[in-house]
Protein backbone atom coordinates (compact mmCIF):
# COMPACT_ATOMS: atom_id res chain seq x y z
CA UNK A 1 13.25 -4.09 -3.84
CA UNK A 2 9.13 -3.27 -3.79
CA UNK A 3 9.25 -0.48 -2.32
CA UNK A 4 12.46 0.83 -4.42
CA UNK A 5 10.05 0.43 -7.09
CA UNK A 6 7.41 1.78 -5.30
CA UNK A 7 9.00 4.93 -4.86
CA UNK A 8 10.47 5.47 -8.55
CA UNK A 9 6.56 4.89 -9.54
CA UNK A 10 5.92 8.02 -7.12
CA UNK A 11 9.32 9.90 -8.27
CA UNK A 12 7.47 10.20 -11.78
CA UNK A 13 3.64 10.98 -10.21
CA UNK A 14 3.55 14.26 -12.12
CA UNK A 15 3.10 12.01 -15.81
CA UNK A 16 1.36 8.66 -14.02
CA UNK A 17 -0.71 10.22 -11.23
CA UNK A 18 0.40 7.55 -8.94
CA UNK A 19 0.95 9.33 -5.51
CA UNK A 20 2.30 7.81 -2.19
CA UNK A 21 -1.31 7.56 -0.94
CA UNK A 22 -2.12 6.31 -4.40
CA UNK A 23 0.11 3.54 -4.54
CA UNK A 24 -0.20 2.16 -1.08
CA UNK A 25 -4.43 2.33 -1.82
CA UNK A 26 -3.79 -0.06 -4.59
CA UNK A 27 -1.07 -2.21 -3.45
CA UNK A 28 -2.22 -2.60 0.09
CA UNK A 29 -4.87 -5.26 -0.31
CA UNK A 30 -2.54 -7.09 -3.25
CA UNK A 31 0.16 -7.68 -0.40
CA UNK A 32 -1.49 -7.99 2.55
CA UNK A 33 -5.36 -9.76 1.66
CA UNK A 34 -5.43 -13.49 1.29
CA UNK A 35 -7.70 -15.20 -0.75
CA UNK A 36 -10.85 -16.36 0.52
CA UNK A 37 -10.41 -14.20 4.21
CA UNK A 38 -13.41 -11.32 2.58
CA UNK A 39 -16.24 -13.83 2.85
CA UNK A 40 -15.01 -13.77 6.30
CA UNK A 41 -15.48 -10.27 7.74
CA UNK A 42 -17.94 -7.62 7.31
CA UNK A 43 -17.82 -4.58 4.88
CA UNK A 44 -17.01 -2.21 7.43
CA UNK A 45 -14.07 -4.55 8.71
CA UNK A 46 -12.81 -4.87 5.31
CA UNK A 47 -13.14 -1.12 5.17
CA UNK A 48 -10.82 -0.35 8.09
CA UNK A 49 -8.49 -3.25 7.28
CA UNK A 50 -7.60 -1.89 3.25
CA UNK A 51 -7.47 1.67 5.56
CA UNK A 52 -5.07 -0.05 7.85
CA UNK A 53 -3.02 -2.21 5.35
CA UNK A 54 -2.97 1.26 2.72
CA UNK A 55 -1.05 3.24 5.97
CA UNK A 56 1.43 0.23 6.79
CA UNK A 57 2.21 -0.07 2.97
CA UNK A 58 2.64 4.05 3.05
CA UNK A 59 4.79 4.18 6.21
CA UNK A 60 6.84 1.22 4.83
CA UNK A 61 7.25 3.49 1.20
CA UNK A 62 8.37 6.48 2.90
CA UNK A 63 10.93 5.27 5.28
CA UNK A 64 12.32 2.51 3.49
CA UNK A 65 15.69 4.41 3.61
CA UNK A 66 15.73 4.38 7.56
CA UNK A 67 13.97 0.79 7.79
CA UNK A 68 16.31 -1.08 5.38
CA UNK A 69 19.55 0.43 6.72
């Protein structure tokens, strides 16, 4: 059901701005960070992790048709 939503957000991108790239940038770290774990790492491994998370969250966005099946 998140990513149905997700993907109505992007349907209307042209009035929110909210692209595919855009939404999984933001929601990445909201689904996949847990509280406390930053402290933890390094900048530059937090870096590549919100990279990492933001192109799991836009693979899962665009084939949710094919994965949910």
């Amino acid at each position: 059901a998140l990513m149905e939503f997700f993907q109505r957000v992007i349907d209307h991108k042209d009035s929110n701005k909210m692209t595919l790239n855009n939404v999984a940038v933001v929601m990445a770290p909201n689904i996949f960070m847990c509280k406390g774990f930053r402290s933890k790492i390094s900048e530059q491994q937090e870096f590549a992790m919100a990279a990492g998370t933001a192109n799991i969250v836009r693979l899962l966005i665009r084939y949710q048709n094919l994965l949910w099946t």
